[in-house]
PDB file of N, CA and C in Angstrom:
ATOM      1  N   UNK A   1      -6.050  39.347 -34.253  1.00  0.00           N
ATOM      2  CA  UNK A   1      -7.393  39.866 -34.259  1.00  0.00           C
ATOM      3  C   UNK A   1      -7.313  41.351 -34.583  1.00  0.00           C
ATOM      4  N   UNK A   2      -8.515  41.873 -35.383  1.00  0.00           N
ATOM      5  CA  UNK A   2      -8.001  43.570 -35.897  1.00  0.00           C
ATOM      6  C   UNK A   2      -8.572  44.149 -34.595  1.00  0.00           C
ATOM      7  N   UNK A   3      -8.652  45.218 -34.906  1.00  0.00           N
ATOM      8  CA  UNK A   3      -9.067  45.890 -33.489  1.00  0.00           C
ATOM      9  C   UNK A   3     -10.562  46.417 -33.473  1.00  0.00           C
ATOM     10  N   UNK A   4     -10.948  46.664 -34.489  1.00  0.00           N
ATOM     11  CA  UNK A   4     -12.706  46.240 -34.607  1.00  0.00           C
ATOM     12  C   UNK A   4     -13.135  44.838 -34.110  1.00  0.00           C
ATOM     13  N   UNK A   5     -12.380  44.021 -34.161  1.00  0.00           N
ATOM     14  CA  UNK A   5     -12.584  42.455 -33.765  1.00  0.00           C
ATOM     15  C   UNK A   5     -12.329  42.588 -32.279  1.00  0.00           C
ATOM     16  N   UNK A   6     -11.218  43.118 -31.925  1.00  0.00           N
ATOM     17  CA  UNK A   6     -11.461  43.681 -30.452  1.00  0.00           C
ATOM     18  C   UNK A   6     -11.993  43.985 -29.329  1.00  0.00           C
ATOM     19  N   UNK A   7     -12.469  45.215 -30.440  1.00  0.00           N
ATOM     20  CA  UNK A   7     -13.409  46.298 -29.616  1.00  0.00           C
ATOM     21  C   UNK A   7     -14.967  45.300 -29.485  1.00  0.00           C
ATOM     22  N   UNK A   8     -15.239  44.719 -30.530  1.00  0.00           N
ATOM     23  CA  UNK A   8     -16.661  43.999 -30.172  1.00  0.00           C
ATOM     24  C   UNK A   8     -16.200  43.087 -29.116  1.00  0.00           C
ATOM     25  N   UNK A   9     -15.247  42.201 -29.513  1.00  0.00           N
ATOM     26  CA  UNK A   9     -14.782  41.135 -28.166  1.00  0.00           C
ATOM     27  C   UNK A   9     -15.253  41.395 -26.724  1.00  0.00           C
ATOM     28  N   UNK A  10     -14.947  42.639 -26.752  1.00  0.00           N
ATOM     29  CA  UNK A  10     -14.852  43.602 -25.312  1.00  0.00           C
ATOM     30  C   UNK A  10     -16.024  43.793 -25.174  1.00  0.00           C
ATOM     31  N   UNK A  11     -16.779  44.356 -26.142  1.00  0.00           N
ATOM     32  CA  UNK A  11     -18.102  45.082 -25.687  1.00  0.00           C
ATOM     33  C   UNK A  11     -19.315  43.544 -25.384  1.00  0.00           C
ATOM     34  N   UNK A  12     -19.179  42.778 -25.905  1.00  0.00           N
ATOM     35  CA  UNK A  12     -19.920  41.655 -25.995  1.00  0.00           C
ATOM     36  C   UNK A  12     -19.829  41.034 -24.698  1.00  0.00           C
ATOM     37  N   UNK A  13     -18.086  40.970 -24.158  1.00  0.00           N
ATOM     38  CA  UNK A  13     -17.382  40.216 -23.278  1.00  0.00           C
ATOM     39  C   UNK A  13     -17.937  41.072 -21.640  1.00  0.00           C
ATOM     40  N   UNK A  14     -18.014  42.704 -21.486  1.00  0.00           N
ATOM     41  CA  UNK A  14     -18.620  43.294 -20.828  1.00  0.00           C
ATOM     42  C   UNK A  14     -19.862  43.350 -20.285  1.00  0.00           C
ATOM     43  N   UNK A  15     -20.800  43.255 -21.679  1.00  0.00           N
ATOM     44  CA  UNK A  15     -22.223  43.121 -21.180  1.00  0.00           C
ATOM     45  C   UNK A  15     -22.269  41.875 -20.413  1.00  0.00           C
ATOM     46  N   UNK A  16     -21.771  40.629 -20.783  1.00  0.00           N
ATOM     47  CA  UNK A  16     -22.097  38.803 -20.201  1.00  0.00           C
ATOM     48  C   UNK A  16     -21.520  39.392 -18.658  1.00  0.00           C
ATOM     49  N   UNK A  17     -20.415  40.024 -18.388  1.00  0.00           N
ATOM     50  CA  UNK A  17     -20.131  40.088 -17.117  1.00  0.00           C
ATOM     51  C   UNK A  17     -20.731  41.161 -16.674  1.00  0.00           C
ATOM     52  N   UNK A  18     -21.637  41.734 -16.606  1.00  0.00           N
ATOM     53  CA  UNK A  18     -22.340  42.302 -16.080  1.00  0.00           C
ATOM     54  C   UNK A  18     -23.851  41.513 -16.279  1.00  0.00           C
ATOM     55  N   UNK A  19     -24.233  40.925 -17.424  1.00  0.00           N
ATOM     56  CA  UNK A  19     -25.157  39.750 -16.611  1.00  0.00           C
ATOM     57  C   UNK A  19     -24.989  39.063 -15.791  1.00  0.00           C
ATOM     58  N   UNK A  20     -23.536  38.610 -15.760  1.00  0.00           N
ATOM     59  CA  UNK A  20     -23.490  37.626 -14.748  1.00  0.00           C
ATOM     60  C   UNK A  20     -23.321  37.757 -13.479  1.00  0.00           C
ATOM     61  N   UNK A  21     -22.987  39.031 -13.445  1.00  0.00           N
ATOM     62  CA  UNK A  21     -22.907  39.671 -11.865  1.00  0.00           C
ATOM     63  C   UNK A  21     -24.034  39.755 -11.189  1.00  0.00           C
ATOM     64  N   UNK A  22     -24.393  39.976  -9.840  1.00  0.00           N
ATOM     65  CA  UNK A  22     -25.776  40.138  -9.567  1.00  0.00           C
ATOM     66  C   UNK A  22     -25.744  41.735  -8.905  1.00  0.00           C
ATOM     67  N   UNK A  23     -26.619  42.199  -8.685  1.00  0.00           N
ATOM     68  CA  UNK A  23     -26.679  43.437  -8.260  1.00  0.00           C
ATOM     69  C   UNK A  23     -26.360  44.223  -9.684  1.00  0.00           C
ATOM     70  N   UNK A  24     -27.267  45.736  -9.098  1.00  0.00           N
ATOM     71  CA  UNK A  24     -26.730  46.729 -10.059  1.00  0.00           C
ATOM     72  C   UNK A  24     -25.685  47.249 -10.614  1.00  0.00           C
ATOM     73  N   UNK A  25     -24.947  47.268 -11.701  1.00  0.00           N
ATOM     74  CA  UNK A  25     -23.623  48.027 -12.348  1.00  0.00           C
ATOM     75  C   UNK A  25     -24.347  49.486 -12.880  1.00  0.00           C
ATOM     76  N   UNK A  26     -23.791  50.527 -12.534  1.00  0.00           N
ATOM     77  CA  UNK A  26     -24.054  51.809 -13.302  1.00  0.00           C
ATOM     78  C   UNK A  26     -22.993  51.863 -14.622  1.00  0.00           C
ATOM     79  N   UNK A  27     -23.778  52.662 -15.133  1.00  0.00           N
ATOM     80  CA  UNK A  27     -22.418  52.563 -16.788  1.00  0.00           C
ATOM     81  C   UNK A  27     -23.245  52.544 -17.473  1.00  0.00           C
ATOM     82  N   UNK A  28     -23.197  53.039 -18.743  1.00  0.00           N
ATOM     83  CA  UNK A  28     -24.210  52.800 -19.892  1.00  0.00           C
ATOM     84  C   UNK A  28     -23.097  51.767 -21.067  1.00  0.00           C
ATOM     85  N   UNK A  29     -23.662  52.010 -22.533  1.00  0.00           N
ATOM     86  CA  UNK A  29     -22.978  50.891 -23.120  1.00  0.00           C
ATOM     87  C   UNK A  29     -21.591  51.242 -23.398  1.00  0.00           C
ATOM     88  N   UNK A  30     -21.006  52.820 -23.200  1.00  0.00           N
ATOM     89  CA  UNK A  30     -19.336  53.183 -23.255  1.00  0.00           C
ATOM     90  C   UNK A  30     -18.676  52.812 -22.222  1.00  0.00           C
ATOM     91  N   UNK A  31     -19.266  52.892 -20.902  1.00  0.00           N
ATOM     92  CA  UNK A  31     -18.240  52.467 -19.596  1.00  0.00           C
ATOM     93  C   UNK A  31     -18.334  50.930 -19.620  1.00  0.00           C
ATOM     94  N   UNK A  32     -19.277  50.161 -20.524  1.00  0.00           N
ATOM     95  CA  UNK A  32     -19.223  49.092 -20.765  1.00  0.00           C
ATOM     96  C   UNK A  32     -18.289  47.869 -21.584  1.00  0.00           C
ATOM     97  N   UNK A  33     -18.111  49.191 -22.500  1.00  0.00           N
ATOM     98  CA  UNK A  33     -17.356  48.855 -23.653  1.00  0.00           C
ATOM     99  C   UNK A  33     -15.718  48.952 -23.187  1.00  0.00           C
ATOM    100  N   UNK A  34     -15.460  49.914 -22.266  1.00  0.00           N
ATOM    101  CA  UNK A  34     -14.322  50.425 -22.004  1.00  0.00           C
ATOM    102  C   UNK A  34     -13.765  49.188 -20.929  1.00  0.00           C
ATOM    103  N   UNK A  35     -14.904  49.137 -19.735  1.00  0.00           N
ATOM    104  CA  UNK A  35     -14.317  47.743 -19.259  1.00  0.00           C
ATOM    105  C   UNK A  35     -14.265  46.219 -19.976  1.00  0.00           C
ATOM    106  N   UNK A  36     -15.239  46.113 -20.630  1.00  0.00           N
ATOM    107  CA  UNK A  36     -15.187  44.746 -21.383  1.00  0.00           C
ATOM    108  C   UNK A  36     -13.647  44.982 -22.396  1.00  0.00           C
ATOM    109  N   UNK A  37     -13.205  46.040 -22.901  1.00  0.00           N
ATOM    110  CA  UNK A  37     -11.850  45.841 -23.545  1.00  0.00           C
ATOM    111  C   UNK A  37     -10.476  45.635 -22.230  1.00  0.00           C
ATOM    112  N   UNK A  38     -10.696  47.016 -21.635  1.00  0.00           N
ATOM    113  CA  UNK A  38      -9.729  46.599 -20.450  1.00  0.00           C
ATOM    114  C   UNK A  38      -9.612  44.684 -19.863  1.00  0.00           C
ATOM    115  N   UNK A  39     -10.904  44.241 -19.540  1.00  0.00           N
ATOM    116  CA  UNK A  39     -11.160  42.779 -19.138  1.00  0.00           C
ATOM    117  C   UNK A  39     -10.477  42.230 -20.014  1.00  0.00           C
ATOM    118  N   UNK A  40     -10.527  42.256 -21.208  1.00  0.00           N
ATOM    119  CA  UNK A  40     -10.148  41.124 -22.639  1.00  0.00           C
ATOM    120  C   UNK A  40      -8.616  41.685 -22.297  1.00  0.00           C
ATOM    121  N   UNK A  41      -8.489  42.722 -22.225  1.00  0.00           N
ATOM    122  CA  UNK A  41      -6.388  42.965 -21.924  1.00  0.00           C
ATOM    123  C   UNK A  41      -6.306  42.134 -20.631  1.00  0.00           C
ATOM    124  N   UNK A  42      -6.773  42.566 -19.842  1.00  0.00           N
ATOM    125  CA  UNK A  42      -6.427  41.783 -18.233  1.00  0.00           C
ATOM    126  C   UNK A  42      -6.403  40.044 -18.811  1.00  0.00           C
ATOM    127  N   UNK A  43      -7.551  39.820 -18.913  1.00  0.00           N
ATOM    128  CA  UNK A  43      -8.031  37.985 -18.821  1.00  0.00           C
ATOM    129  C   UNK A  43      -6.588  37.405 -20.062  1.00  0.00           C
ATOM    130  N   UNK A  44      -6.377  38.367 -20.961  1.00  0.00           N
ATOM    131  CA  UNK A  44      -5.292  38.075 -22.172  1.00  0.00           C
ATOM    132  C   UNK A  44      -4.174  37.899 -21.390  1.00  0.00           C
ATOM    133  N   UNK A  45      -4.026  39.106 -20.972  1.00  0.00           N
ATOM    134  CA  UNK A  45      -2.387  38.956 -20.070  1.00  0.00           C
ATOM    135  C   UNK A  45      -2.266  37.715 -18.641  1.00  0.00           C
ATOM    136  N   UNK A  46      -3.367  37.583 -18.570  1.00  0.00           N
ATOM    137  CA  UNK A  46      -3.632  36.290 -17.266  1.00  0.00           C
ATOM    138  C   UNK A  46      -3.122  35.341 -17.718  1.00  0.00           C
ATOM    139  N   UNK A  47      -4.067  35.097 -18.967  1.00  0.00           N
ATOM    140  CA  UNK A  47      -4.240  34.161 -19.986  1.00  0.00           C
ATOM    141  C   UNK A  47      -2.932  33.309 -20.749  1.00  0.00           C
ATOM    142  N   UNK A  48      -2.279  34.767 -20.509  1.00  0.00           N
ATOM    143  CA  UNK A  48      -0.647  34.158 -21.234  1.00  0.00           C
ATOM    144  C   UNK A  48       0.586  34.121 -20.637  1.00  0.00           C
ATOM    145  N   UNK A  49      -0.024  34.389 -18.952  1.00  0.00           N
ATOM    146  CA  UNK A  49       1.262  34.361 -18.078  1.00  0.00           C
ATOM    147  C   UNK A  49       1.197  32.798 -17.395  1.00  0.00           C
ATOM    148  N   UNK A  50      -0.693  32.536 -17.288  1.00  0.00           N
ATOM    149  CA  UNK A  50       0.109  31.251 -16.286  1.00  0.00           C
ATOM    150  C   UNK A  50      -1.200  29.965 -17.284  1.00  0.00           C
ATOM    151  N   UNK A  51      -1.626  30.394 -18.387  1.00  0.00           N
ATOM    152  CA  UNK A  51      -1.790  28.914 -19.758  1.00  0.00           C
ATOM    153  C   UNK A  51      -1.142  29.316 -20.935  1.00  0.00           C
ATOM    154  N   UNK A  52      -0.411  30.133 -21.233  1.00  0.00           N
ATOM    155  CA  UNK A  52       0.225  30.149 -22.271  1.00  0.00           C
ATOM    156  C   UNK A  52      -0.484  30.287 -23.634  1.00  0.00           C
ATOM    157  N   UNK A  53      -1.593  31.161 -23.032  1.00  0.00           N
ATOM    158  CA  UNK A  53      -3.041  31.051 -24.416  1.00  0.00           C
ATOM    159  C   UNK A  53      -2.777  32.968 -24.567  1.00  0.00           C
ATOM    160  N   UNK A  54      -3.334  32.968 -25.902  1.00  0.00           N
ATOM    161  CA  UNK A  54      -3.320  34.254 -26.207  1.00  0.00           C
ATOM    162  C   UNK A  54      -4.683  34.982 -26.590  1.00  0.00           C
ATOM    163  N   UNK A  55      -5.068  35.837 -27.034  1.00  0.00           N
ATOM    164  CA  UNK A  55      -6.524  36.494 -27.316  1.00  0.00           C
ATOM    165  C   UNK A  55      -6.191  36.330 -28.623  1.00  0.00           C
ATOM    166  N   UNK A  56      -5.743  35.671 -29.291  1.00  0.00           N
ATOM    167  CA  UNK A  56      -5.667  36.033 -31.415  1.00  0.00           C
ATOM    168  C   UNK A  56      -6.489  35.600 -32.046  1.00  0.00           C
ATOM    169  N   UNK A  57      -7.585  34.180 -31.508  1.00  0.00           N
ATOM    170  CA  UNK A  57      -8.251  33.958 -32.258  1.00  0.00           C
ATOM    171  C   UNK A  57      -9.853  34.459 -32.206  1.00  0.00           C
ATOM    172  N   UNK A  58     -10.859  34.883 -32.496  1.00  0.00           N
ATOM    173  CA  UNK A  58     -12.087  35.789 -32.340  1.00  0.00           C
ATOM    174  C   UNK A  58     -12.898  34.558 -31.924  1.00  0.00           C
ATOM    175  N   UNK A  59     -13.114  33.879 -32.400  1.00  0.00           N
ATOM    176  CA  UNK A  59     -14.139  32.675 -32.678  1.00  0.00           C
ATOM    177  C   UNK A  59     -13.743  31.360 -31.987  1.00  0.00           C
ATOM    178  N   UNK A  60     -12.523  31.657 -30.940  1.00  0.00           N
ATOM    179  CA  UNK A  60     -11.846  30.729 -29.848  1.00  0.00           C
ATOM    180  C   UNK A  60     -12.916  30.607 -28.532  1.00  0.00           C
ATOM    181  N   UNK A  61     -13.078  29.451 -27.678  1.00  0.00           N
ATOM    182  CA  UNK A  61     -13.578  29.752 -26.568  1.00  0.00           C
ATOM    183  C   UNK A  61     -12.596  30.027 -25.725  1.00  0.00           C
ATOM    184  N   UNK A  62     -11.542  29.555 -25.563  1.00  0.00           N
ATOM    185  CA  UNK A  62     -10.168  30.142 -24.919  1.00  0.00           C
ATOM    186  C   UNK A  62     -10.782  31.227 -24.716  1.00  0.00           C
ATOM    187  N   UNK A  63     -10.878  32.501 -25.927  1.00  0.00           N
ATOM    188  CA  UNK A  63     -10.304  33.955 -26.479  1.00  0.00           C
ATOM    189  C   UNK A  63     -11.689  34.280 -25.373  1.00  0.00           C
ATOM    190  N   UNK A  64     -13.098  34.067 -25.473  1.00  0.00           N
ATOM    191  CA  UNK A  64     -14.028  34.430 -24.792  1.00  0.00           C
ATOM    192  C   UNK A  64     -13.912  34.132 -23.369  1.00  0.00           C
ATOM    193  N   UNK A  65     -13.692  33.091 -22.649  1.00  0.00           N
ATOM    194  CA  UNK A  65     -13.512  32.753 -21.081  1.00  0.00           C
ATOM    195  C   UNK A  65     -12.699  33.929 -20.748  1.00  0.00           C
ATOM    196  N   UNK A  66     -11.622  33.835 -21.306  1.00  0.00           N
ATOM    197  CA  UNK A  66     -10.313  34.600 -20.950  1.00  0.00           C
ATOM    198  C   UNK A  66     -10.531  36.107 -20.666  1.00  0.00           C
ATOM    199  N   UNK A  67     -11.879  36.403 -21.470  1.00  0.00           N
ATOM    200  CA  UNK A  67     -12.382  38.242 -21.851  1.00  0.00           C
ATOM    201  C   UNK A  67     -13.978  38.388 -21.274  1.00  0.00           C
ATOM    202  N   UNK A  68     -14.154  37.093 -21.260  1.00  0.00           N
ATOM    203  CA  UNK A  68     -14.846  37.228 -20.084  1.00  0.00           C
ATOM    204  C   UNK A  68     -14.804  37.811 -18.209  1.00  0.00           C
ATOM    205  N   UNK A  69     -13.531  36.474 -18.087  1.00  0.00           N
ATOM    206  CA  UNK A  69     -13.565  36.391 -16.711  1.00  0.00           C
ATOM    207  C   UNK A  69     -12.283  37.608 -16.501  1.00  0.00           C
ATOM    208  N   UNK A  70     -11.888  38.358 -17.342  1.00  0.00           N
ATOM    209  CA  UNK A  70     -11.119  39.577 -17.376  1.00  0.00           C
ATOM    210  C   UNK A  70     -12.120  40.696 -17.110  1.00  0.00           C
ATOM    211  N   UNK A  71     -13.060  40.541 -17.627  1.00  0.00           N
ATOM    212  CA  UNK A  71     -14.366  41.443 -17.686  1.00  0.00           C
ATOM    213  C   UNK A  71     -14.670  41.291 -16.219  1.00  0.00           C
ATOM    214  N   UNK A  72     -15.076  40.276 -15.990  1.00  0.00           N
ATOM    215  CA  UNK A  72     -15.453  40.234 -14.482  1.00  0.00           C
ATOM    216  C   UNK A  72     -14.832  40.670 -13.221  1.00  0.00           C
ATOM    217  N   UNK A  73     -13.383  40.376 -13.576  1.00  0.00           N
ATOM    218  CA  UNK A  73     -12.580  40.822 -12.374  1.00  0.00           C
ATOM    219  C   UNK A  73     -12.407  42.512 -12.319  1.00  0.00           C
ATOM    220  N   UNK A  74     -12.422  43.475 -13.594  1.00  0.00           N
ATOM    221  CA  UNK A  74     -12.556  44.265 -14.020  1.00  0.00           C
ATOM    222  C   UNK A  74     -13.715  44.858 -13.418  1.00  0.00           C
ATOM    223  N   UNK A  75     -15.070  44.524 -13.713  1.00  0.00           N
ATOM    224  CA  UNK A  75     -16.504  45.016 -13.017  1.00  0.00           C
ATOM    225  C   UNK A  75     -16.581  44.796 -11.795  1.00  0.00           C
ATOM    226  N   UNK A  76     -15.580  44.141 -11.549  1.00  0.00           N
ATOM    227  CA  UNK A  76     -15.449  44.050  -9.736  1.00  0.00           C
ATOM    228  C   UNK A  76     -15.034  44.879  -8.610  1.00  0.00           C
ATOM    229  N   UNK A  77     -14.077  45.610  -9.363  1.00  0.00           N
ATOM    230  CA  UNK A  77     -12.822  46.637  -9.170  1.00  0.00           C
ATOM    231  C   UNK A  77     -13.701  47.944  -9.626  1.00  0.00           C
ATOM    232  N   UNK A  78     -14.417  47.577 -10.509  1.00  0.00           N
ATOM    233  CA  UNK A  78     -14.719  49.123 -10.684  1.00  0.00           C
ATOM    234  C   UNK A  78     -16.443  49.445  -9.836  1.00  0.00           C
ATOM    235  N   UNK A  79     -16.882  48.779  -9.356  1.00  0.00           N
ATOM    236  CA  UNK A  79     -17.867  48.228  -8.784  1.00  0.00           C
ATOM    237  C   UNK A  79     -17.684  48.718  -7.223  1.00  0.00           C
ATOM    238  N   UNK A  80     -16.647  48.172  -7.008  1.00  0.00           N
ATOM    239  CA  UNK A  80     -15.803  48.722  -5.856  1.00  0.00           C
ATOM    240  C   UNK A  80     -15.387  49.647  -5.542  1.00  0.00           C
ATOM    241  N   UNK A  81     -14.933  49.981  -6.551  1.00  0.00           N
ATOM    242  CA  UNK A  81     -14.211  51.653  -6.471  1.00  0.00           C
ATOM    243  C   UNK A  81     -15.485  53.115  -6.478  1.00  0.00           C
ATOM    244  N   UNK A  82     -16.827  52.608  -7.444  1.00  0.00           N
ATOM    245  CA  UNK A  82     -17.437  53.542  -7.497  1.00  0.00           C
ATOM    246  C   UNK A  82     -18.929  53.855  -6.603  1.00  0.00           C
ATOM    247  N   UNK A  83     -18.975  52.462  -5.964  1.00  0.00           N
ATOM    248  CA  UNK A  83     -19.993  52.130  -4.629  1.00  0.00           C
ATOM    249  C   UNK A  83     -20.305  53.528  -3.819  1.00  0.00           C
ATOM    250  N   UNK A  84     -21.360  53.719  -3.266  1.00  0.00           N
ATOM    251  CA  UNK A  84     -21.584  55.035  -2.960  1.00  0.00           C
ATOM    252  C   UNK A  84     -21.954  54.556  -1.492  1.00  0.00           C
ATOM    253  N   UNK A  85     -21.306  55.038  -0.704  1.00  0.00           N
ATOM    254  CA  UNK A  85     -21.635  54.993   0.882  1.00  0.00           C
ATOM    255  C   UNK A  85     -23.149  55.458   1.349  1.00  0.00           C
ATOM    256  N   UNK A  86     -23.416  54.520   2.026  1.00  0.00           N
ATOM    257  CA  UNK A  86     -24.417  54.957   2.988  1.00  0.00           C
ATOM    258  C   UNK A  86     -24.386  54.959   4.493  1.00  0.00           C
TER     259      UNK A  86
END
């Protein structure tokens, strides 16, 4: 996959996990973009340690679950980390 093919992967793969989350995410569409790529590395490297699947193909549903639910675990962590006490 080139890395324009990537970078949308990510940004596409970011926004769905942040629909799918409930509650508010702060971030506009760069901290979006930045986790939806990080997610697509995470869910990739998941992806190929314990199914033996890789992120290469764009137009795979593999390639989307995988950069999805990378995305998610990703918005979770950062969700977490940037929560503001009350």
């Amino acid at each position: 996959m080139s890395f324009l093919g990537f970078l949308l992967l990510g940004l596409i793969a970011g926004a769905i996990a942040k629909a799918i989350l409930p509650g508010k995410q702060g971030g506009g569409w760069f901290i979006t973009l930045l986790l939806g790529v990080v997610g697509a590395l995470l869910g990739g490297w998941i992806g190929g340690l314990l199914f033996n699947v890789n992120l290469g193909e764009f137009f795979s549903i593999s390639t989307w679950l995988l950069a999805i639910g990378g995305s998610i675990i990703v918005l979770l962590i950062y969700g977490a980390l940037t929560r503001k006490k009350a």
